[in-house]
PDB file of N, CA and C in Angstrom:
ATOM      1  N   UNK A   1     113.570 106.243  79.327  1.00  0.00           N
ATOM      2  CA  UNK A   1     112.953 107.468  79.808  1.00  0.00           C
ATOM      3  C   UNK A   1     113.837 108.634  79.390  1.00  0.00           C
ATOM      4  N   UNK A   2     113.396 109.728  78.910  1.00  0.00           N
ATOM      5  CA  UNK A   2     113.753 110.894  78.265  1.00  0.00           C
ATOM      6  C   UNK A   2     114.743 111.681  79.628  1.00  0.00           C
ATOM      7  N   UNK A   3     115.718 112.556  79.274  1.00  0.00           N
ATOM      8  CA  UNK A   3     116.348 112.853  80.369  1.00  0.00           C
ATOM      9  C   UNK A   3     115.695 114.189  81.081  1.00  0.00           C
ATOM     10  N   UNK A   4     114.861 114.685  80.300  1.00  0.00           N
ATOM     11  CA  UNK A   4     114.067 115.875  81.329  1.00  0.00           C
ATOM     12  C   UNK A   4     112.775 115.193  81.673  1.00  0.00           C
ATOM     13  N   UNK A   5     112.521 114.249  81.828  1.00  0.00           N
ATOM     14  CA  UNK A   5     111.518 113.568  82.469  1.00  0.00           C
ATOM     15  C   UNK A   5     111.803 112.947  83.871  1.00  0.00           C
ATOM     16  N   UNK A   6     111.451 113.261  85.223  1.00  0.00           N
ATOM     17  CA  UNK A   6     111.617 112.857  86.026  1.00  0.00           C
ATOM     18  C   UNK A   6     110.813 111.192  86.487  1.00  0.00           C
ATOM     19  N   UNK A   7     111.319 110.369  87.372  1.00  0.00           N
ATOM     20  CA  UNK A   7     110.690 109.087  87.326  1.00  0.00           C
ATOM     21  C   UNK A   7     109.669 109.705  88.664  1.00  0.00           C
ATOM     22  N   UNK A   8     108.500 109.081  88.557  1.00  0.00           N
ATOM     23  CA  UNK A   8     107.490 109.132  89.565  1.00  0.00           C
ATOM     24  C   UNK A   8     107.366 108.252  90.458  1.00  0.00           C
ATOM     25  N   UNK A   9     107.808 108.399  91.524  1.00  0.00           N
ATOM     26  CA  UNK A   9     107.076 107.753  92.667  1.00  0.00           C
ATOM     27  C   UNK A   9     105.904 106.882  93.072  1.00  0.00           C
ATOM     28  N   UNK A  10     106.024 105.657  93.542  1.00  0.00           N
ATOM     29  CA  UNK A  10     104.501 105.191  94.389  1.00  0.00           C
ATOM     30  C   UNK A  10     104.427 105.871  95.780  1.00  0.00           C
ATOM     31  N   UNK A  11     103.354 105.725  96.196  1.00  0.00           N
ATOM     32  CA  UNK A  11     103.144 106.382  97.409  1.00  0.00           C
ATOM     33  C   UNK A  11     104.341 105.981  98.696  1.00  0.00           C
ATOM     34  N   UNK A  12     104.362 103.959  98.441  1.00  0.00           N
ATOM     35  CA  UNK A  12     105.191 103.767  99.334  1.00  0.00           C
ATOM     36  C   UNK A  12     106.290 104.178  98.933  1.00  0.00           C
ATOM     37  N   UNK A  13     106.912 104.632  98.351  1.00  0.00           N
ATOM     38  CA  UNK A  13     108.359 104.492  97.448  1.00  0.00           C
ATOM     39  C   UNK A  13     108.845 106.560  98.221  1.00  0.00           C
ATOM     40  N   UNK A  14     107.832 107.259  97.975  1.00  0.00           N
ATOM     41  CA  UNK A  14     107.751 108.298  98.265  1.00  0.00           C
ATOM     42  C   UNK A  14     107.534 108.788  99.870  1.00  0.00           C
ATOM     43  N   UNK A  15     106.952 107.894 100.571  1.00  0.00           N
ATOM     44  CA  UNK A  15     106.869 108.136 101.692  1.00  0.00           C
ATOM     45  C   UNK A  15     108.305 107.566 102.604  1.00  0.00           C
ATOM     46  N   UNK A  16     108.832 106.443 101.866  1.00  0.00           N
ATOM     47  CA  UNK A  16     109.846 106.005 102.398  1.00  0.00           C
ATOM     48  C   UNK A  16     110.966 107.393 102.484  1.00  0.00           C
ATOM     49  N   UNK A  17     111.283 107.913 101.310  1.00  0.00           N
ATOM     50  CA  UNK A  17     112.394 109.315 101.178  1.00  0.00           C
ATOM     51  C   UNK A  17     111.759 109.854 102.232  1.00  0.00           C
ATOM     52  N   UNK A  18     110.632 110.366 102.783  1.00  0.00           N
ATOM     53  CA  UNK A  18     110.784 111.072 103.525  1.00  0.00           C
ATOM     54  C   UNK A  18     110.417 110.963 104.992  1.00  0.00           C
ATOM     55  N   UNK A  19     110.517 109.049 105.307  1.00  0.00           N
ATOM     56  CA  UNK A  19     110.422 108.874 106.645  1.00  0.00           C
ATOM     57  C   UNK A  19     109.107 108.795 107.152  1.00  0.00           C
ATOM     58  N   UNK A  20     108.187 108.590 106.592  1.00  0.00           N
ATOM     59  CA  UNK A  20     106.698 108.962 107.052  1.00  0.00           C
ATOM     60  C   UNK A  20     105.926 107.671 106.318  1.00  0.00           C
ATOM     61  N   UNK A  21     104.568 106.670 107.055  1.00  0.00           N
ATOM     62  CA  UNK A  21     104.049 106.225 106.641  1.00  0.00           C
ATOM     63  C   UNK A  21     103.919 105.995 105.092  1.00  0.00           C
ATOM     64  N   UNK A  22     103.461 104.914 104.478  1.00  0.00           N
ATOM     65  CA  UNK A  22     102.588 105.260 102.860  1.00  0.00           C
ATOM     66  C   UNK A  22     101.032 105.819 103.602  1.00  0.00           C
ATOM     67  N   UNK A  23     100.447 105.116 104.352  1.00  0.00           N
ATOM     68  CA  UNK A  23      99.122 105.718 104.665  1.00  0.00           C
ATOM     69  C   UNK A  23      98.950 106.873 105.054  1.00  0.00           C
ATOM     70  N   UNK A  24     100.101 107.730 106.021  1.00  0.00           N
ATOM     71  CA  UNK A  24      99.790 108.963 106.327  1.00  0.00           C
ATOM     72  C   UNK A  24     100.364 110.024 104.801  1.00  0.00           C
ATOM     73  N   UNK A  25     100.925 109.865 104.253  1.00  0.00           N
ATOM     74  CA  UNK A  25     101.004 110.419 102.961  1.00  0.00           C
ATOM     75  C   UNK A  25      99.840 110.011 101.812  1.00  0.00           C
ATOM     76  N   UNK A  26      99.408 109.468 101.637  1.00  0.00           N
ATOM     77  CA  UNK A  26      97.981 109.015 101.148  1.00  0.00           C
ATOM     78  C   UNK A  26      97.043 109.971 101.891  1.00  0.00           C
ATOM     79  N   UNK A  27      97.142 109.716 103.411  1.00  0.00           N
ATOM     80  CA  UNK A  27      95.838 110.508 103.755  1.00  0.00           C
ATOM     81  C   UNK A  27      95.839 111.967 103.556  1.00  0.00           C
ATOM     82  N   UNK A  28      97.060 112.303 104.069  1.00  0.00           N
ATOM     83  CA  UNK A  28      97.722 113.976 103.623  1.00  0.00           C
ATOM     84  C   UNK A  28      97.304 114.119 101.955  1.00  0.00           C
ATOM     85  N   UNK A  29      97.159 113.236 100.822  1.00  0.00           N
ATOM     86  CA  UNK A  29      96.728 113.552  99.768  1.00  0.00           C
ATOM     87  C   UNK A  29      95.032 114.072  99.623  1.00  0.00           C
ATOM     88  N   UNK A  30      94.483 112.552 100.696  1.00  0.00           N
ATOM     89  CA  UNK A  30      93.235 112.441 100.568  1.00  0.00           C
ATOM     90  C   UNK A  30      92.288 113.776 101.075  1.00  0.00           C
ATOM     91  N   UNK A  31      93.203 114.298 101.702  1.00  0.00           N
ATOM     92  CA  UNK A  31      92.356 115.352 103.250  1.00  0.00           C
ATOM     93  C   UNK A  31      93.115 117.059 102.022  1.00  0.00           C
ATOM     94  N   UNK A  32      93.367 116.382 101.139  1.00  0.00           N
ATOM     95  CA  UNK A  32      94.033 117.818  99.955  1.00  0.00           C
ATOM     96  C   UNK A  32      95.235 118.582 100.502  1.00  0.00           C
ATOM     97  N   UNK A  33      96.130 118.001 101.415  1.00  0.00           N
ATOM     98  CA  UNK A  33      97.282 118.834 102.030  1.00  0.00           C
ATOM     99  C   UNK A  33      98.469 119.070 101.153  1.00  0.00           C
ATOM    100  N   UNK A  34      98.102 117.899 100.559  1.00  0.00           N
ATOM    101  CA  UNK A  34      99.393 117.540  99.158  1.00  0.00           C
ATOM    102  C   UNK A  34      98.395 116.704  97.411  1.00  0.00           C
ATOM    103  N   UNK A  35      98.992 117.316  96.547  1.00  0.00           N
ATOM    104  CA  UNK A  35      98.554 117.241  95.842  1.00  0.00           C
ATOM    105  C   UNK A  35      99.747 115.781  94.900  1.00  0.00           C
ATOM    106  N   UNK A  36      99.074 114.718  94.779  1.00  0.00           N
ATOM    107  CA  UNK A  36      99.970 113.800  93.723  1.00  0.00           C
ATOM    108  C   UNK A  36      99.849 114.196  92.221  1.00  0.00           C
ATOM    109  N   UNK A  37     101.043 113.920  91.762  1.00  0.00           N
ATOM    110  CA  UNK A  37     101.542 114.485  90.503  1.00  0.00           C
ATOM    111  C   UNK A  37     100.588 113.842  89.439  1.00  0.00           C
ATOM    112  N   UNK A  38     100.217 112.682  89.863  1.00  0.00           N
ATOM    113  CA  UNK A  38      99.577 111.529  88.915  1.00  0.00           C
ATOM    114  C   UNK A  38      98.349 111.036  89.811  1.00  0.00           C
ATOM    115  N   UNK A  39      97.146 110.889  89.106  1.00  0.00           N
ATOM    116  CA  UNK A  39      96.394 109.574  90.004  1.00  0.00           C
ATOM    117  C   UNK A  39      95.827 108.634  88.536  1.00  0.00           C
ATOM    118  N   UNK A  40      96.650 107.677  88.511  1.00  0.00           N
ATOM    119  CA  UNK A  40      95.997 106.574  88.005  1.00  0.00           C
ATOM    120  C   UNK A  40      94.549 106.000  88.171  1.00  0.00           C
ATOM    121  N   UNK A  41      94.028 105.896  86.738  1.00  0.00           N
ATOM    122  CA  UNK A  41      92.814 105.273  86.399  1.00  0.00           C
ATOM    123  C   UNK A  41      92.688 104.112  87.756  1.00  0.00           C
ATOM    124  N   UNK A  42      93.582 103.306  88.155  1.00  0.00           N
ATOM    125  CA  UNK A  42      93.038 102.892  89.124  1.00  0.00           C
ATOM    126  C   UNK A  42      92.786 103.278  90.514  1.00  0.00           C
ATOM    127  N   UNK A  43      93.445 104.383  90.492  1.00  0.00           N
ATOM    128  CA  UNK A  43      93.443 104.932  92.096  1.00  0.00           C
ATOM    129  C   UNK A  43      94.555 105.347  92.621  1.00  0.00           C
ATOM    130  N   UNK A  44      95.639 104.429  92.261  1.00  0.00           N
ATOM    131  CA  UNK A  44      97.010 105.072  92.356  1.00  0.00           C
ATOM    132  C   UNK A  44      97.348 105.998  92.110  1.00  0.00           C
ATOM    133  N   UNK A  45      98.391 106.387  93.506  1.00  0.00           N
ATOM    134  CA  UNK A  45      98.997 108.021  93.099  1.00  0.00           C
ATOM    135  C   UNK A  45     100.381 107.616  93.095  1.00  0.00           C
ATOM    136  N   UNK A  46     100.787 108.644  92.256  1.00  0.00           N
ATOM    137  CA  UNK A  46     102.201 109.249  92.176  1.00  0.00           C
ATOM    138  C   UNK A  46     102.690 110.089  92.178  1.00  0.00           C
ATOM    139  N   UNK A  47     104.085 110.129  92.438  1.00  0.00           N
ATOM    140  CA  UNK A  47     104.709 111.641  93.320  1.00  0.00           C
ATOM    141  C   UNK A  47     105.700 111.786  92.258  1.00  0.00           C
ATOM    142  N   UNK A  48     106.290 113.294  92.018  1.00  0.00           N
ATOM    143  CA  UNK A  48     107.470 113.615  92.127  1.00  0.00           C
ATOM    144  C   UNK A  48     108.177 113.978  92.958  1.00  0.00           C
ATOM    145  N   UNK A  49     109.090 113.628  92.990  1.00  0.00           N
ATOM    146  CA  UNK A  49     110.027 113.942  94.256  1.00  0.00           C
ATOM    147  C   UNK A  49     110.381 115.201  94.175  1.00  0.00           C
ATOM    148  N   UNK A  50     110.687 115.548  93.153  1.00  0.00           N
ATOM    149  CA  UNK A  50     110.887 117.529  93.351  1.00  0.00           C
ATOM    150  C   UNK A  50     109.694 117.685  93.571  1.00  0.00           C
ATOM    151  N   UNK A  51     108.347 118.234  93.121  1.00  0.00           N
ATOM    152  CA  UNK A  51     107.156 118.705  93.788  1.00  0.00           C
ATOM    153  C   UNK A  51     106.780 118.107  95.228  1.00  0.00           C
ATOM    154  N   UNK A  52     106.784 117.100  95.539  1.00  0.00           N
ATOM    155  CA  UNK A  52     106.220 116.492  96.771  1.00  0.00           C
ATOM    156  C   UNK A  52     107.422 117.443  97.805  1.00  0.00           C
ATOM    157  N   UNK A  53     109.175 117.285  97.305  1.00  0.00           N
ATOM    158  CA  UNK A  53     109.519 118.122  98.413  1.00  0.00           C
ATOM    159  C   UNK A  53     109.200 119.408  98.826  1.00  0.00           C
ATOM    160  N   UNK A  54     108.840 119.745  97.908  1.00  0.00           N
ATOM    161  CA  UNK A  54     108.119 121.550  97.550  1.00  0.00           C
ATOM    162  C   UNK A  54     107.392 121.369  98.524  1.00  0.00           C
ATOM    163  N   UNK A  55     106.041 120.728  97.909  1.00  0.00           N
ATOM    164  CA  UNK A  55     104.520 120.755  98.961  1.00  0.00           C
ATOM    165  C   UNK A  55     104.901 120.363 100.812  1.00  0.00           C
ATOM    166  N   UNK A  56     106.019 119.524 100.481  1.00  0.00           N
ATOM    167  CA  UNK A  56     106.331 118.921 102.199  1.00  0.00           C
ATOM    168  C   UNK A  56     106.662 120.049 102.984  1.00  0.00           C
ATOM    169  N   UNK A  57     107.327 120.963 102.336  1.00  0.00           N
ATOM    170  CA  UNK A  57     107.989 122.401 102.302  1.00  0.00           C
ATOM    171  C   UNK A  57     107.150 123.551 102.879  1.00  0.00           C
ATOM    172  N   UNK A  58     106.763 123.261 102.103  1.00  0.00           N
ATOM    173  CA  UNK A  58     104.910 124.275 101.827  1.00  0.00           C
ATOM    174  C   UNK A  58     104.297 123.879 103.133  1.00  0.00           C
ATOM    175  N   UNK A  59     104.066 122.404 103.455  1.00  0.00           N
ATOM    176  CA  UNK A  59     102.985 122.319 104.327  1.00  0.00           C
ATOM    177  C   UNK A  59     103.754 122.405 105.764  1.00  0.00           C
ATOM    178  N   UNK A  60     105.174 122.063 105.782  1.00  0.00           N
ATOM    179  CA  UNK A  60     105.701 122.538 107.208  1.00  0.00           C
ATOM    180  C   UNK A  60     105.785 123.916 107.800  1.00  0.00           C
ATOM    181  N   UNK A  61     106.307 124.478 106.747  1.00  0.00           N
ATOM    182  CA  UNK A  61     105.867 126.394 106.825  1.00  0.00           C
ATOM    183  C   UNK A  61     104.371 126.332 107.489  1.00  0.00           C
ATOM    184  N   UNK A  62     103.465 125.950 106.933  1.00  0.00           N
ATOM    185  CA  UNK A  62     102.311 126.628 107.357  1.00  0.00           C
ATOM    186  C   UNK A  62     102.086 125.918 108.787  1.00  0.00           C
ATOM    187  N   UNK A  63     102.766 124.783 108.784  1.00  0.00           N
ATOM    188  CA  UNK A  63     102.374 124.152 110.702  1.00  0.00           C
ATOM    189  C   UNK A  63     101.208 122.921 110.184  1.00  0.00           C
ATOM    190  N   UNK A  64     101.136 122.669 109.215  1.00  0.00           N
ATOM    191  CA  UNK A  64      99.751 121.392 109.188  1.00  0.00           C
ATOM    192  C   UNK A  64     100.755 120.013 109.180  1.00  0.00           C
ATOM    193  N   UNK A  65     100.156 119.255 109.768  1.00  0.00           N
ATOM    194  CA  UNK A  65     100.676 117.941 109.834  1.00  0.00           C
ATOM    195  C   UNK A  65     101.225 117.149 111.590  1.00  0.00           C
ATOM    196  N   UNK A  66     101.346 118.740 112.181  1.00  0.00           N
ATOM    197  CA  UNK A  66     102.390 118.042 112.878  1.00  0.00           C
ATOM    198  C   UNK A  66     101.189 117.856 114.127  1.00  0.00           C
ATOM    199  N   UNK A  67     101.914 116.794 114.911  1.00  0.00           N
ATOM    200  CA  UNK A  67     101.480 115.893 116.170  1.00  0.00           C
ATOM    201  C   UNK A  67     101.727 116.874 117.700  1.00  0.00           C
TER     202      UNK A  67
END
């Protein structure tokens, strides 16, 4: 892998860094709160970890998510 290419994330792989379900990060994709970097021909998503922290960023500022 090229060195300005970042490695992408699976959902579980991505939800683990930040402590939170794979399903509730999936659904946060599904419901458009967060946008995945990738969605695979099969359905699979993938994250970057710099953007996903952005959007996690993004979506705590605005107050969505929380319980």
């Amino acid at each position: 892998m090229a060195e300005d290419q970042e490695e992408l994330l699976t959902t579980a792989q991505a939800a683990k860094v930040f402590g939170i379900n794979r399903t509730t990060l999936g659904r946060y994709a599904r419901d458009g709160l967060l946008k995945p970097t990738v969605v695979l021909p099969s359905g699979h998503l993938r994250w970057s970890l710099e953007d996903l922290r952005r959007q996690m960023q993004a979506l705590r500022e605005r107050g969505a998510g929380e319980t």
